[in-house]
N, C-alpha and C. Protein backbone atom coordinates (compact mmCIF):
# COMPACT_ATOMS: atom_id res chain seq x y z
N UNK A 1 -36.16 -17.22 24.00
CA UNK A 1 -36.23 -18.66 23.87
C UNK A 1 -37.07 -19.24 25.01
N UNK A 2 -37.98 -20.04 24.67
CA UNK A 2 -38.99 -21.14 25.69
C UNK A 2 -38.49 -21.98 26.06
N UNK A 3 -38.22 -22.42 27.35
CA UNK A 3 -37.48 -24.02 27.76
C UNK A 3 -38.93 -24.63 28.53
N UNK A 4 -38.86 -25.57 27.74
CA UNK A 4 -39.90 -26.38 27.86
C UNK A 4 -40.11 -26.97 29.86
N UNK A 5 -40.86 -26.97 30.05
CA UNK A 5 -41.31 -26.98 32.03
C UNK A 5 -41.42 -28.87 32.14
N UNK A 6 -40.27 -28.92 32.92
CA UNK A 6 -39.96 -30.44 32.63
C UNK A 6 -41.69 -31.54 33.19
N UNK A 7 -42.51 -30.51 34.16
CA UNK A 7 -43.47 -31.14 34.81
C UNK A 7 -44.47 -31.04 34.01
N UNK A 8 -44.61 -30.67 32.65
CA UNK A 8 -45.32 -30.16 31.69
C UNK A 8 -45.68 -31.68 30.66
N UNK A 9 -44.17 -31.84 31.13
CA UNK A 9 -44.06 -33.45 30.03
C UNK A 9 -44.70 -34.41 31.01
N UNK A 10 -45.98 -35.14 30.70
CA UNK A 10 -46.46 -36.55 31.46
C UNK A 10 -46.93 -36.72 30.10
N UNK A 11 -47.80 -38.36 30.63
CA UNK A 11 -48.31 -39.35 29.84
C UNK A 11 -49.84 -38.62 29.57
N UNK A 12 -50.26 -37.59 30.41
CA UNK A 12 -51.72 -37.26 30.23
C UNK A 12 -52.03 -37.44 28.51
N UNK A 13 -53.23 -37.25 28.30
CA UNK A 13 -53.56 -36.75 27.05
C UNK A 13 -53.45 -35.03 26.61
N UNK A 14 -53.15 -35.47 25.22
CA UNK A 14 -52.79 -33.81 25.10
C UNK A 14 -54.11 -32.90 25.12
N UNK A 15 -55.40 -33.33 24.93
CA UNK A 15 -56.47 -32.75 25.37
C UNK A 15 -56.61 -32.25 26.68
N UNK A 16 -55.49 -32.58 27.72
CA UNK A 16 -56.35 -32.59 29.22
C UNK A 16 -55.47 -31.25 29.55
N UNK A 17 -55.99 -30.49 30.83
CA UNK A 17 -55.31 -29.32 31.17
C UNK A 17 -54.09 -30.20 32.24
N UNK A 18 -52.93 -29.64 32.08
CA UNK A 18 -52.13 -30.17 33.00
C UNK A 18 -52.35 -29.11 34.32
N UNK A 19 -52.79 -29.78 35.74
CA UNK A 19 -52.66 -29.32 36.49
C UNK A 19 -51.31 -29.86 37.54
N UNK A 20 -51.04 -28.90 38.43
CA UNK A 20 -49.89 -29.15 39.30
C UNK A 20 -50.58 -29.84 40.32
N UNK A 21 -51.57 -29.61 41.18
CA UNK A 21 -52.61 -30.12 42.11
C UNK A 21 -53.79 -30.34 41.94
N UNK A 22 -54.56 -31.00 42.33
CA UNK A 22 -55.89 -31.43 42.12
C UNK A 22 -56.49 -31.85 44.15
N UNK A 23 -57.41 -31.47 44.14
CA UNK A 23 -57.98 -31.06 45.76
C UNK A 23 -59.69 -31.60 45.27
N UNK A 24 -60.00 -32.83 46.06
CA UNK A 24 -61.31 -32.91 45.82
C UNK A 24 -61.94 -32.82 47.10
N UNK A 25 -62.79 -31.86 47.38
CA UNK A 25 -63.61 -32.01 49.00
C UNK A 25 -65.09 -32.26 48.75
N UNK A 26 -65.66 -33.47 49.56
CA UNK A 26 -66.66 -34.18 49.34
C UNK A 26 -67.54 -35.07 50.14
N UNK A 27 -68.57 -35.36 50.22
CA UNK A 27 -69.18 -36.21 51.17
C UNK A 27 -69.01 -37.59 50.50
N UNK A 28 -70.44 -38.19 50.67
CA UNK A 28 -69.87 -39.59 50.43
C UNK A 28 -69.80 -40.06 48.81
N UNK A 29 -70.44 -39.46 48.53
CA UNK A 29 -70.31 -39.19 46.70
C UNK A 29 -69.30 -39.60 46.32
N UNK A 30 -68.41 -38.38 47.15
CA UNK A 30 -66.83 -38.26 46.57
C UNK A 30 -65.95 -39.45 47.18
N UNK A 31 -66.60 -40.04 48.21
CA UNK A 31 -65.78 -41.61 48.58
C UNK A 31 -66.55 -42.58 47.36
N UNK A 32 -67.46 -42.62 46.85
CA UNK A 32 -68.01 -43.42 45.95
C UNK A 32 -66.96 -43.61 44.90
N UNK A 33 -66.62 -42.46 44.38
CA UNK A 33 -66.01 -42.23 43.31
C UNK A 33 -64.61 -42.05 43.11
N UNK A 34 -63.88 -41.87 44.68
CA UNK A 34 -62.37 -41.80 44.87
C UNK A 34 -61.59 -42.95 44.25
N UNK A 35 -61.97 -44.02 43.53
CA UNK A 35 -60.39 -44.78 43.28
C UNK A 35 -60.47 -44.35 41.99
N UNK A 36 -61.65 -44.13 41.15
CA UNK A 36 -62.18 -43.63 39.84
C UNK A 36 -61.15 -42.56 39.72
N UNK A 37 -61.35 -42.02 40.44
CA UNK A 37 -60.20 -40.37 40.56
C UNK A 37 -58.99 -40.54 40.45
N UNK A 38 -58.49 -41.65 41.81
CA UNK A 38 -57.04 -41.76 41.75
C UNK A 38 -56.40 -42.71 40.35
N UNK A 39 -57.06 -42.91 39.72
CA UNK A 39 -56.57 -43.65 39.02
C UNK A 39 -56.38 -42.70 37.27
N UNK A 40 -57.55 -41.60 37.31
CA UNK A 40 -57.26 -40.98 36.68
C UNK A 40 -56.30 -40.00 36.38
N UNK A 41 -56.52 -39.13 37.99
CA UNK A 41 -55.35 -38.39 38.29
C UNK A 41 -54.66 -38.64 39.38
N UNK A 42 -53.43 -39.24 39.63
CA UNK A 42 -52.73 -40.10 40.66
C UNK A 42 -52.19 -39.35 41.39
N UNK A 43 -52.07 -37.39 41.15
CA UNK A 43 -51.56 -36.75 41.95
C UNK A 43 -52.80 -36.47 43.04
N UNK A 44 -54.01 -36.50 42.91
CA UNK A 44 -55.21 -36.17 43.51
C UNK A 44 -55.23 -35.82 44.57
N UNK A 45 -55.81 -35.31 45.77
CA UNK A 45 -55.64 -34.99 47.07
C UNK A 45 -57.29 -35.34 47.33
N UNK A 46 -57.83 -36.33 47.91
CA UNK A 46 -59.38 -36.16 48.18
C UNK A 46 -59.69 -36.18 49.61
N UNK A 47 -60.36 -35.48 49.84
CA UNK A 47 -61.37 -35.24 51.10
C UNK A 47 -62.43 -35.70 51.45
N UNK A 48 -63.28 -36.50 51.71
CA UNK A 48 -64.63 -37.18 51.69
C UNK A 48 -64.98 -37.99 52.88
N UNK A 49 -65.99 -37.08 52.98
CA UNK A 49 -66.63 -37.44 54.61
C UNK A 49 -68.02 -38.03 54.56
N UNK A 50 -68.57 -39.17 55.04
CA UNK A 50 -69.76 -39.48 54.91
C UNK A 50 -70.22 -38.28 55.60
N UNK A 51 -71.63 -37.77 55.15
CA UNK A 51 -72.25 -36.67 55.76
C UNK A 51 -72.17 -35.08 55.97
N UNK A 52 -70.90 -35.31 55.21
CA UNK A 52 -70.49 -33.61 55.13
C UNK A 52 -71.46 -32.77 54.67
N UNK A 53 -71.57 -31.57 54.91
CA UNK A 53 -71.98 -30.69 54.84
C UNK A 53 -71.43 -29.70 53.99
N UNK A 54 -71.72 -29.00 53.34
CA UNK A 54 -70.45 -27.96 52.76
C UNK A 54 -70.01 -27.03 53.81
N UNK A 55 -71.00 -26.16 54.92
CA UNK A 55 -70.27 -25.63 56.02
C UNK A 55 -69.09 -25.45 56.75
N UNK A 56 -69.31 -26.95 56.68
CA UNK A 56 -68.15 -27.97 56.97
C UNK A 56 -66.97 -27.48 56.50
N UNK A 57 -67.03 -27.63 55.10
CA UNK A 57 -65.64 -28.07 54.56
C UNK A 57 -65.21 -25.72 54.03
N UNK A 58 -66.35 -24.81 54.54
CA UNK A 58 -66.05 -23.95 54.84
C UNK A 58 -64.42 -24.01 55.91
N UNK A 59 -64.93 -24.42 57.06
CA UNK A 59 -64.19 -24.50 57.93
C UNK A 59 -62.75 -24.72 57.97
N UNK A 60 -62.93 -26.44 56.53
CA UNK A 60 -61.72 -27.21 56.48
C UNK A 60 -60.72 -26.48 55.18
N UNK A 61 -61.43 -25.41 54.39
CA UNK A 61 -60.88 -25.07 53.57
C UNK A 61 -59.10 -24.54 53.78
N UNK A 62 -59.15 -23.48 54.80
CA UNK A 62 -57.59 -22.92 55.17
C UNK A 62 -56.37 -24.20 55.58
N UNK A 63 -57.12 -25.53 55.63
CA UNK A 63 -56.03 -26.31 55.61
C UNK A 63 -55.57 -26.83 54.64
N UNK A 64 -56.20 -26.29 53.52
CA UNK A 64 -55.47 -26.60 51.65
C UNK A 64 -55.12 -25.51 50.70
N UNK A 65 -54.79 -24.27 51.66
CA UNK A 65 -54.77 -23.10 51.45
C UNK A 65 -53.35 -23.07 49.67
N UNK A 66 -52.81 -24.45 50.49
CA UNK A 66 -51.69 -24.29 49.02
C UNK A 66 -52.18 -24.83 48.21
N UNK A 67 -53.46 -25.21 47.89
CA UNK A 67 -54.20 -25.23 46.62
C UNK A 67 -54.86 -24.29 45.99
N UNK A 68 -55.05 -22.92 46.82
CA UNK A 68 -55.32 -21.75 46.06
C UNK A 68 -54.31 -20.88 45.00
N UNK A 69 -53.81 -21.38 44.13
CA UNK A 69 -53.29 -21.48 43.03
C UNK A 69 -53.21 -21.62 41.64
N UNK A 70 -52.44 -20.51 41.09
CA UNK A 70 -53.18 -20.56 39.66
C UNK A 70 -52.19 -22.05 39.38
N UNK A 71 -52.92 -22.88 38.81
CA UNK A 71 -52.26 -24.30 38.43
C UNK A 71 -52.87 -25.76 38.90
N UNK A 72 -53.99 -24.91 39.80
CA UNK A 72 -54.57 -25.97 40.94
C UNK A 72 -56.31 -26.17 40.10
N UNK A 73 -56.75 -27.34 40.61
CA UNK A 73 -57.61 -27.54 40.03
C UNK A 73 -58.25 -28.42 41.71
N UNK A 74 -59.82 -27.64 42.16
CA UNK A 74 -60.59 -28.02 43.29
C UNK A 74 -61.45 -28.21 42.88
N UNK A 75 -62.03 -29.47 43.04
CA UNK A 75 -63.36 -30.45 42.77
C UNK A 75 -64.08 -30.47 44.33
N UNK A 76 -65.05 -29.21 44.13
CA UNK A 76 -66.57 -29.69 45.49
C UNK A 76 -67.26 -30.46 45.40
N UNK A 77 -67.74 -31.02 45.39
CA UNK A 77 -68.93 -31.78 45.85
C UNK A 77 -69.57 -32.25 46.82
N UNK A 78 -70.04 -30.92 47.01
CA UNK A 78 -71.07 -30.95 48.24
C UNK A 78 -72.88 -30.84 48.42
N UNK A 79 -73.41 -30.81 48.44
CA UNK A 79 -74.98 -30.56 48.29
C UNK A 79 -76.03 -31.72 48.49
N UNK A 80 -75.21 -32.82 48.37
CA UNK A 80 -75.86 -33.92 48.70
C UNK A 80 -76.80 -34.30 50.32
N UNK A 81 -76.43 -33.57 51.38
CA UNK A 81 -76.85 -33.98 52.85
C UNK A 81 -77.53 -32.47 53.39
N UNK A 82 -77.51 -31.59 52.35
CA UNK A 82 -78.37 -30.25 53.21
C UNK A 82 -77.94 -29.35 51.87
N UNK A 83 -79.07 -28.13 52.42
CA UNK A 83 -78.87 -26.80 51.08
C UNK A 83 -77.61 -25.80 52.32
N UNK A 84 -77.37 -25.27 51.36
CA UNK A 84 -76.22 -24.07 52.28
C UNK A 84 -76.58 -22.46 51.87
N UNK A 85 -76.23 -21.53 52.44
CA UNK A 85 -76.19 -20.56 51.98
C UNK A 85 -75.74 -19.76 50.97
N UNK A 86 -75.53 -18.67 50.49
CA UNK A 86 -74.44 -17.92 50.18
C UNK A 86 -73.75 -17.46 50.13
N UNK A 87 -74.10 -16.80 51.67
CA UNK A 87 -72.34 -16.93 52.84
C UNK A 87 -71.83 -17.87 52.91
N UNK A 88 -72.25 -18.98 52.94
CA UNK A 88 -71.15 -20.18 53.15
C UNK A 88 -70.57 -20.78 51.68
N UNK A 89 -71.57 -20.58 50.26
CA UNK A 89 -70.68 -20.95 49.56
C UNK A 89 -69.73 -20.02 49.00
N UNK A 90 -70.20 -18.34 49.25
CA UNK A 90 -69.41 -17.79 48.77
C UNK A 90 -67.68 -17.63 49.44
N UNK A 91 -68.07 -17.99 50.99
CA UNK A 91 -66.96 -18.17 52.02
C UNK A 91 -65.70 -19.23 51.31
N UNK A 92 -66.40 -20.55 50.63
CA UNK A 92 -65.65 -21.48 50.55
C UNK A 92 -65.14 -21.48 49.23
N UNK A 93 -65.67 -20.47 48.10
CA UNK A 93 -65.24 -20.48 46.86
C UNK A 93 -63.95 -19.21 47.21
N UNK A 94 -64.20 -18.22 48.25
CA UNK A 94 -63.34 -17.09 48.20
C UNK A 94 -61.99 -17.77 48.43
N UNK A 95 -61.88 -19.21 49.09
CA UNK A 95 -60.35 -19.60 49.63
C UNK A 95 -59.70 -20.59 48.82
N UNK A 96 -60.92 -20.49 47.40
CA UNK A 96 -59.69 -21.27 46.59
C UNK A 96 -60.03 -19.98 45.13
N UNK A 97 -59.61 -18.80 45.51
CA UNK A 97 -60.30 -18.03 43.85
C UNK A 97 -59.04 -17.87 43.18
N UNK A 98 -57.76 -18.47 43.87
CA UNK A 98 -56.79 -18.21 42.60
C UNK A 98 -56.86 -19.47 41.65
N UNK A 99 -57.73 -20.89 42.02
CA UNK A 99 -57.25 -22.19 41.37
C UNK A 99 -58.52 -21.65 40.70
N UNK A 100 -58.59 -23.24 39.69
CA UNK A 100 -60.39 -23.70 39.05
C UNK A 100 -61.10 -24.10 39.58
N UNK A 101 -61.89 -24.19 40.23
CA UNK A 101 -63.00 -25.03 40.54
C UNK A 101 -64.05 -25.14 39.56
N UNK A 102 -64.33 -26.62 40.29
CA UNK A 102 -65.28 -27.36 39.88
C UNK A 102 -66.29 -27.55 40.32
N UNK A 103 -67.72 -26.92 40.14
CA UNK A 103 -68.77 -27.38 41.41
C UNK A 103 -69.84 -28.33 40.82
N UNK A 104 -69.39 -29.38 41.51
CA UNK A 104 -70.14 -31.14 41.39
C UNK A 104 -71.84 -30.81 41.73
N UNK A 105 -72.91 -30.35 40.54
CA UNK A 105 -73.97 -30.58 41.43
C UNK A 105 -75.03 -31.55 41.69
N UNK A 106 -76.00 -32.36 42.13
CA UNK A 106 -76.01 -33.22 43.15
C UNK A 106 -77.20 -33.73 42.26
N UNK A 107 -77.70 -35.09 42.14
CA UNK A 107 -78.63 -35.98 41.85
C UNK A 107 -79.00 -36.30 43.41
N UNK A 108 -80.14 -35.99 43.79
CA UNK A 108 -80.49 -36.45 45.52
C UNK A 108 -81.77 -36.45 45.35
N UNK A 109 -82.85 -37.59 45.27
CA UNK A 109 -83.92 -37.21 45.52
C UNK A 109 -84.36 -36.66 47.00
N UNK A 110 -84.07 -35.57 47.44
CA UNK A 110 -84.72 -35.01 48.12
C UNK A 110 -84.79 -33.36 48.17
N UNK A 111 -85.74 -32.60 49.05
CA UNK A 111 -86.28 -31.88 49.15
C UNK A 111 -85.34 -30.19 48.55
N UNK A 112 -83.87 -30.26 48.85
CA UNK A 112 -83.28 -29.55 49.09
C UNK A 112 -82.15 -29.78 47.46
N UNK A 113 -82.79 -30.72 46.44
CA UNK A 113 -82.13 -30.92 45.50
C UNK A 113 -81.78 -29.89 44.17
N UNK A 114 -82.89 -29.35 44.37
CA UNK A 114 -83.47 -28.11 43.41
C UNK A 114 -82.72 -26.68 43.40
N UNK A 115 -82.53 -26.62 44.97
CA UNK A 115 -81.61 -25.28 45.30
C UNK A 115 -80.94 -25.56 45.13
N UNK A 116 -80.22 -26.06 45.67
CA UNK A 116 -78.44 -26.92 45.43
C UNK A 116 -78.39 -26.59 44.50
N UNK A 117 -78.66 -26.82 43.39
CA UNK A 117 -78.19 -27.30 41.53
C UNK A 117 -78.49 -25.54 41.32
N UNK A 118 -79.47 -24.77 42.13
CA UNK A 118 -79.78 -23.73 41.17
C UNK A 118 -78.60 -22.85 41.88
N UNK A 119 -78.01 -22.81 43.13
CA UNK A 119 -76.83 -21.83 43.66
C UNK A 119 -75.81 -22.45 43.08
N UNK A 120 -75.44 -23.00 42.68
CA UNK A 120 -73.97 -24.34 42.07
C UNK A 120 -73.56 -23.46 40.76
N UNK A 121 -75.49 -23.14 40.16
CA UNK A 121 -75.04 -23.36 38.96
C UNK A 121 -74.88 -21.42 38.63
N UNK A 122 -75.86 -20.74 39.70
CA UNK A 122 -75.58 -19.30 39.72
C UNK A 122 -73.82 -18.75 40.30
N UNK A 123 -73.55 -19.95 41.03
CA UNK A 123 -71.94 -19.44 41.42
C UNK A 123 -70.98 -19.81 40.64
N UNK A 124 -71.17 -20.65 39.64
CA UNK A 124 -70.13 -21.12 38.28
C UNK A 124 -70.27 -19.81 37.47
N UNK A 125 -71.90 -19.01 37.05
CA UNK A 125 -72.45 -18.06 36.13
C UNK A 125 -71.24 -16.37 36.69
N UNK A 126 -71.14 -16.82 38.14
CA UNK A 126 -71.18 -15.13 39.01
C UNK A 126 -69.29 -14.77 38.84
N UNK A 127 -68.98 -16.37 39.06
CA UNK A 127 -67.04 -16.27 39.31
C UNK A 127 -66.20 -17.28 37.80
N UNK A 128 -65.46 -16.52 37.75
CA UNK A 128 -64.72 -16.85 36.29
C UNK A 128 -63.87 -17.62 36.13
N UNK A 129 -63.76 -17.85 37.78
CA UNK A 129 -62.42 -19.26 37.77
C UNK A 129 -63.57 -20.42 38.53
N UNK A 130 -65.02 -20.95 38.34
CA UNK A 130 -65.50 -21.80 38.61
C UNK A 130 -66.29 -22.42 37.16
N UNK A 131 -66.57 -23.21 37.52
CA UNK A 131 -67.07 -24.46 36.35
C UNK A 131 -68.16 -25.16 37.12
N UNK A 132 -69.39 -25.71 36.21
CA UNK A 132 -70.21 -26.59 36.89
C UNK A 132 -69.79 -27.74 36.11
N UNK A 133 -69.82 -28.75 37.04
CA UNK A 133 -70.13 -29.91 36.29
C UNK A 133 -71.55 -30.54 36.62
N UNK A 134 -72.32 -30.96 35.75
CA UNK A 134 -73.38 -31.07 35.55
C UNK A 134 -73.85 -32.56 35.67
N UNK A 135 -73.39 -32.93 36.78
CA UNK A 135 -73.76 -34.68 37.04
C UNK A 135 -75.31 -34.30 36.99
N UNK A 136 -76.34 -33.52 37.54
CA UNK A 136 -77.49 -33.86 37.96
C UNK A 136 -78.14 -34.29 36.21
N UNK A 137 -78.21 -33.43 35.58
CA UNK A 137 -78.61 -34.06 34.17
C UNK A 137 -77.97 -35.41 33.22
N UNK A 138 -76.63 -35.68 33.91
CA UNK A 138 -76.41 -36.76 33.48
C UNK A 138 -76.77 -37.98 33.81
N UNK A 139 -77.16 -37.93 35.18
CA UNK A 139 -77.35 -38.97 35.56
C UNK A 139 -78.83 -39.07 36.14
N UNK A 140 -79.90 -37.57 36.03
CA UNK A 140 -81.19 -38.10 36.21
C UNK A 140 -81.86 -39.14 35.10
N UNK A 141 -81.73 -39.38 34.11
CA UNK A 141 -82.31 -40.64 33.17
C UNK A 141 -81.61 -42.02 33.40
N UNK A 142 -80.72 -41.96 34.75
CA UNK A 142 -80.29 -43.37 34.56
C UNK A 142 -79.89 -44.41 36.02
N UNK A 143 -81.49 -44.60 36.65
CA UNK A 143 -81.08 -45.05 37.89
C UNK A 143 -80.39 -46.10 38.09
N UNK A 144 -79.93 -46.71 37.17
CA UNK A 144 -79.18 -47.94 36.68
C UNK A 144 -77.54 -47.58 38.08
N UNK A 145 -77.55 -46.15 37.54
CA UNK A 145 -76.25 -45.39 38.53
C UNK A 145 -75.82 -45.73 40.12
N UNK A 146 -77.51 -45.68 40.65
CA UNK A 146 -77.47 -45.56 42.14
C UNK A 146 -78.29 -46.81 42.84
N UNK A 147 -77.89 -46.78 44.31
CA UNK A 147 -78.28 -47.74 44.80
C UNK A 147 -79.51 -47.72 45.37
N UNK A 148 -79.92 -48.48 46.34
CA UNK A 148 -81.75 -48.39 46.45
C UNK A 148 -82.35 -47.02 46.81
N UNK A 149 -80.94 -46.63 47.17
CA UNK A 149 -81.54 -45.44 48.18
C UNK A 149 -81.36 -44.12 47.35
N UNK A 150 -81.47 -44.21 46.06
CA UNK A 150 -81.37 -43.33 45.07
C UNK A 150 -80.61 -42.28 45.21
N UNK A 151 -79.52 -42.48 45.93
CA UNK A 151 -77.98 -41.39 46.44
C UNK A 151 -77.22 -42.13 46.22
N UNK A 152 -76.21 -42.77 46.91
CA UNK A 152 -75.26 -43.49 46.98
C UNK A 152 -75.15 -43.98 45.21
N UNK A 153 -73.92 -44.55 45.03
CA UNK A 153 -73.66 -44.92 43.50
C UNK A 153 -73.49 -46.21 43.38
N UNK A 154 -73.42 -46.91 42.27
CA UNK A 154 -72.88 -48.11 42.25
C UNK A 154 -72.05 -48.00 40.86
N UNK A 155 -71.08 -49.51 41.06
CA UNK A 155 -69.95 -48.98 40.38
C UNK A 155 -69.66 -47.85 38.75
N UNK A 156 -71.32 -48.91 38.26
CA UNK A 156 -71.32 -48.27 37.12
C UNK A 156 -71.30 -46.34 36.68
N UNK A 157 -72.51 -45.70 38.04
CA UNK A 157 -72.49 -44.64 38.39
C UNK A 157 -71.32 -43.84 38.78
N UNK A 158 -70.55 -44.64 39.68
CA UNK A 158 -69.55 -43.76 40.18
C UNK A 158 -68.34 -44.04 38.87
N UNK A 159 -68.08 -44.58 37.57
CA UNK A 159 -67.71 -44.49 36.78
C UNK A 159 -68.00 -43.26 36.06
N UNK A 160 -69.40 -42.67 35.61
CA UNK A 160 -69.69 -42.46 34.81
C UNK A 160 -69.55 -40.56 35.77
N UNK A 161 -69.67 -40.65 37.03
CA UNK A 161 -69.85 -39.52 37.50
C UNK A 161 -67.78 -39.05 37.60
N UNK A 162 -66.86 -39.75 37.55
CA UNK A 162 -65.81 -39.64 37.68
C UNK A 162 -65.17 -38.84 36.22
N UNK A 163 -66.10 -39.90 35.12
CA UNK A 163 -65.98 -39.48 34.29
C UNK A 163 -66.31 -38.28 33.29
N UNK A 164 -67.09 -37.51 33.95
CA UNK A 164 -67.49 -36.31 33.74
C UNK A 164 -66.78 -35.65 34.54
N UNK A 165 -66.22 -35.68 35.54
CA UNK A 165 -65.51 -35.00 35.95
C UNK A 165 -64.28 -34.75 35.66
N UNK A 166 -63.70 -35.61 35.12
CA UNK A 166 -62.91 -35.68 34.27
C UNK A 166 -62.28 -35.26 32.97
N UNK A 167 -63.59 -35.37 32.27
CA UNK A 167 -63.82 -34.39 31.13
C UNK A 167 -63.53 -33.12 31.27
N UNK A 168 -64.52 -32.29 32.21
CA UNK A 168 -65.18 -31.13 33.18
C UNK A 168 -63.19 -30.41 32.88
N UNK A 169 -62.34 -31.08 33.70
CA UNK A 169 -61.06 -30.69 33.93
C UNK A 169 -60.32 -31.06 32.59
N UNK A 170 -60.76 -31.87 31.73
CA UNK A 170 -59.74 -31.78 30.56
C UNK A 170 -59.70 -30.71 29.24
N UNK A 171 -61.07 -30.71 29.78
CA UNK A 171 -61.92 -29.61 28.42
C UNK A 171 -61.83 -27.91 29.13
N UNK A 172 -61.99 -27.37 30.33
CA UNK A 172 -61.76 -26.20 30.56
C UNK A 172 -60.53 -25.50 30.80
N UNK A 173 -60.19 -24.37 29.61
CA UNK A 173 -58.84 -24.13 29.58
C UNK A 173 -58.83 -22.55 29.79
């Protein structure tokens, strides 16, 4: 006999994956887009640093170590302020490989935009518990998104980028 998992029962939609935790680590993107989040998922945990680096959040990873969990769901988004390695992203995907991740990759007009999106999207291809979400094609046809400085979001953008992320976690099961 199955007894139904009382934390199983919420208001979500029955389309969405129920997660126990949700961990977003992020530069300023991910402050763009944080009430978007909390409002979607109210258990959320976000991280977001103007200027982060992913290196960075190498570092900061062992302090969310109880989000490496099968049940957990980690939203990166990092790539926006520099390219990183493969030691460093493979460093920062190894300390969450029991949850899902999600790797946010980056609309930036600049120099270092191209790699970003192409390691994001080779480390979603390489590990079986990662996912890309694919903001850069959603939102290159629509500068309507961002502000002068063709990074930063405005409200409409950071709607629409929340909202794929969103999806991203309701649709992968």
């Amino acid at each position: 006999m199955v007894i139904p998992d009382e934390e199983e029962e919420s208001s979500a939609p029955s389309t969405a994956k129920s997660y126990n935790k949700i961990l977003a680590i992020g530069d300023s993107i991910l402050l763009d887009i944080s009430q978007e989040l909390i409002e979607r998922f109210p258990n959320i945990k976000i991280d977001g640093k103007v200027g982060r680096h992913l290196y960075q959040a190498v570092d900061l990873a062992p302090a969310y170590a109880d989000f490496n969990a099968a049940g957990s769901a980690v939203i990166i988004q990092l790539g926006t302020n520099s390219y990183f390695t493969d030691k460093q992203i493979d460093s920062l995907l190894s300390s969450f490989s029991e949850a899902d991740v999600y790797l946010v990759n980056v609309r930036v007009p600049r120099q270092w935009e191209r790699e970003v999106n192409k390691a994001l999207a080779r480390k979603a291809q390489e590990n079986e518990n990662v996912t890309l979400v694919d903001w850069y094609s959603t939102a290159i046809n629509h500068p309507e998104y961002f502000e002068n400085d063709g990074v930063h979001l405005k409200p409409k953008g950071a709607e629409a980028l929340a909202s794929l992320i969103a999806e991203a976690l309701s649709e992968d099961e």
